[in-house]
C-alpha atoms as a PDB file:
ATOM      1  CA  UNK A   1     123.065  89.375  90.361  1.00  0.00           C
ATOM      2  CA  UNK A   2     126.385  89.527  91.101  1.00  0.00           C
ATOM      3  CA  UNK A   3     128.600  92.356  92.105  1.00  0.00           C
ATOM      4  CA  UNK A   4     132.319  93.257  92.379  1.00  0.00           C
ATOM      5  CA  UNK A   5     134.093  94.690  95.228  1.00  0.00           C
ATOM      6  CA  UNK A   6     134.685  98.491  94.714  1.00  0.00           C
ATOM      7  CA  UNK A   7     131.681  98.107  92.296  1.00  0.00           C
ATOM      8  CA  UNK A   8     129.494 101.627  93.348  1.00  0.00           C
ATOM      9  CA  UNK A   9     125.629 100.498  94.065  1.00  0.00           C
ATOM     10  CA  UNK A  10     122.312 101.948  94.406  1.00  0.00           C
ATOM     11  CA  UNK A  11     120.134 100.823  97.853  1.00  0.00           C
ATOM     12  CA  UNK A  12     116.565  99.657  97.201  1.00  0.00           C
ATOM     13  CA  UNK A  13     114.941 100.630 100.250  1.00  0.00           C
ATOM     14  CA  UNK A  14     114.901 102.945 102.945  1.00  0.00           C
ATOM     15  CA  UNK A  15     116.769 101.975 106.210  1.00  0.00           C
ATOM     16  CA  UNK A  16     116.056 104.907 108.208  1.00  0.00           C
ATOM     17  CA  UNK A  17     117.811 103.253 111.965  1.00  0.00           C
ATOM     18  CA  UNK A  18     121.426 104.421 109.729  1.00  0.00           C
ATOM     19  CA  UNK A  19     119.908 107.545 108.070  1.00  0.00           C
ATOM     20  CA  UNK A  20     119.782 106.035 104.719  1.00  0.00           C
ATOM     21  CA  UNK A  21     117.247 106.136 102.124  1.00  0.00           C
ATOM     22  CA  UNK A  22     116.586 104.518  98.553  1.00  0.00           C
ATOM     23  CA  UNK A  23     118.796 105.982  95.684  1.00  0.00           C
ATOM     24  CA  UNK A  24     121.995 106.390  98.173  1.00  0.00           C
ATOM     25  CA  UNK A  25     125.104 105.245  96.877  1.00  0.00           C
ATOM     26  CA  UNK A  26     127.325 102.951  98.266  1.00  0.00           C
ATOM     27  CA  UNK A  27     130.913 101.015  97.538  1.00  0.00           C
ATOM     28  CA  UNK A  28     130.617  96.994  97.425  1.00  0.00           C
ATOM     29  CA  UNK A  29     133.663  96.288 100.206  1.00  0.00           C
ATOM     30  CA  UNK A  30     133.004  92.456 100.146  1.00  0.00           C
ATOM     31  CA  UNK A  31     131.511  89.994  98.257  1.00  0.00           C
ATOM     32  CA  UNK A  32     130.269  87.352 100.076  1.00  0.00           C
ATOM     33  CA  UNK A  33     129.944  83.141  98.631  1.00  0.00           C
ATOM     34  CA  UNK A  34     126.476  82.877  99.920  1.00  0.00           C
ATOM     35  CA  UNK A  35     125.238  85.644  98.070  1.00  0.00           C
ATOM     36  CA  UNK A  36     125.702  88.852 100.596  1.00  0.00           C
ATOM     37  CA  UNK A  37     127.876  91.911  99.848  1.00  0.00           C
ATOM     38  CA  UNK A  38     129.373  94.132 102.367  1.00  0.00           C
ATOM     39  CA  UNK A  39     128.265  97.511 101.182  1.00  0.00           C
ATOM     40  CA  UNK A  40     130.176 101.096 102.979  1.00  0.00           C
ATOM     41  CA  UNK A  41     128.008 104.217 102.686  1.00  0.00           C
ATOM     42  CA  UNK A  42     130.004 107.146 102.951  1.00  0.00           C
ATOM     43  CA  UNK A  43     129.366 111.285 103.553  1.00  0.00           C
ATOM     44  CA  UNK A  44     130.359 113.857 101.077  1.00  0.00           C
ATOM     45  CA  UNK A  45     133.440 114.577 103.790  1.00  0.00           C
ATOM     46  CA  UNK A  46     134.393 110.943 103.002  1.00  0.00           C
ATOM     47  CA  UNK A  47     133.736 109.990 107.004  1.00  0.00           C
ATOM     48  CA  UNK A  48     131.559 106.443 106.851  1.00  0.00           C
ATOM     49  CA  UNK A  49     128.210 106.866 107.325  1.00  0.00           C
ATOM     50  CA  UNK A  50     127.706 102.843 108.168  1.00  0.00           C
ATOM     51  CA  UNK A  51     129.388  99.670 106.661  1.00  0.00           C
ATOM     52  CA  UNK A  52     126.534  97.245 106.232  1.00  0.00           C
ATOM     53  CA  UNK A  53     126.466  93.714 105.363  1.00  0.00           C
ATOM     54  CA  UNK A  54     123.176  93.500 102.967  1.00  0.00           C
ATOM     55  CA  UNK A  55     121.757  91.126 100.931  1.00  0.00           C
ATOM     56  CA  UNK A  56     121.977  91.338  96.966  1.00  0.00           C
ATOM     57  CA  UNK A  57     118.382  92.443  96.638  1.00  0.00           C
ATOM     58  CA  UNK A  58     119.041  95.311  99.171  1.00  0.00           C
ATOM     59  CA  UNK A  59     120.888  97.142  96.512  1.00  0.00           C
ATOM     60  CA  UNK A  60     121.392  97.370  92.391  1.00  0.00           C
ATOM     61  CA  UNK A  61     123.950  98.174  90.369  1.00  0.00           C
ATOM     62  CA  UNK A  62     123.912 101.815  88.474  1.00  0.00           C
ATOM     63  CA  UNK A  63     123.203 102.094  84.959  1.00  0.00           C
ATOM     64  CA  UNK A  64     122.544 104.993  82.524  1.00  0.00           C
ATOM     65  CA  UNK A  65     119.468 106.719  83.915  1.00  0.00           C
ATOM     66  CA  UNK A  66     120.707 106.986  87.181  1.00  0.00           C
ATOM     67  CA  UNK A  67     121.443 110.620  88.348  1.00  0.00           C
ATOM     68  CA  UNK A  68     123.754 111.350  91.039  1.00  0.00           C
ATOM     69  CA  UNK A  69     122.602 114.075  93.563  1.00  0.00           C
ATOM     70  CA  UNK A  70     123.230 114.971  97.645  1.00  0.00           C
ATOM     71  CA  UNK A  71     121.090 115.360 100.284  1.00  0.00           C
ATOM     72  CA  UNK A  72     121.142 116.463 104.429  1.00  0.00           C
ATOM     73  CA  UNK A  73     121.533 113.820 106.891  1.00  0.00           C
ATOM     74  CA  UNK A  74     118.218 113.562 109.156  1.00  0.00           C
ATOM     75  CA  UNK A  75     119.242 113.546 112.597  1.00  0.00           C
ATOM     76  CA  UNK A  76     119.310 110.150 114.203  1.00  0.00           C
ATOM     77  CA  UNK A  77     118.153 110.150 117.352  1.00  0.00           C
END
C-alpha cells in the first residue's frame, strides 16, 4: 500500500512508550523507497505529539467508515 505525503492515516496498533493508541490520526511527512513512511502525530493544540518513522503496516489509510473523535493524553511517565 502506498501512501502520499500529507496523506492523513489511521495507526494499527497501540504504541503506548509515545501515548498513542490504535485509531489515532496522523499526517504521512515522508515517504520512504523501501517501503517506510514518516508519520507526525499531532495534539488538538497543533504541538507534535511524536514524529515517527513506521512501517506501512503500522498504519492505514482512512476511508468512509472511519469516525473522527478526541481523547486525553495518558500521562507518560
Amino acid at each position: 500500500m502506498r501512501f502520499e505525503k500529507l496523506e492523513c492515516v489511521v495507526l494499527t496498533h497501540d504504541i503506548g512508550e509515545h501515548g498513542l493508541r490504535a485509531g489515532d490520526l496522523g499526517t504521512v511527512v515522508e515517504v520512504y523507497p523501501e517501503g517506510g513512511v514518516e508519520v507526525e502525530f499531532v495534539r488538538g493544540s497543533g504541538a507534535t505529539q511524536v514524529l515517527l518513522t513506521l512501517e506501512e503496516k503500522d498504519v492505514r489509510k482512512i476511508d468512509q467508515n472511519d469516525l473522527l473523535a478526541t481523547r486525553r493524553l495518558a500521562k507518560i511517565t
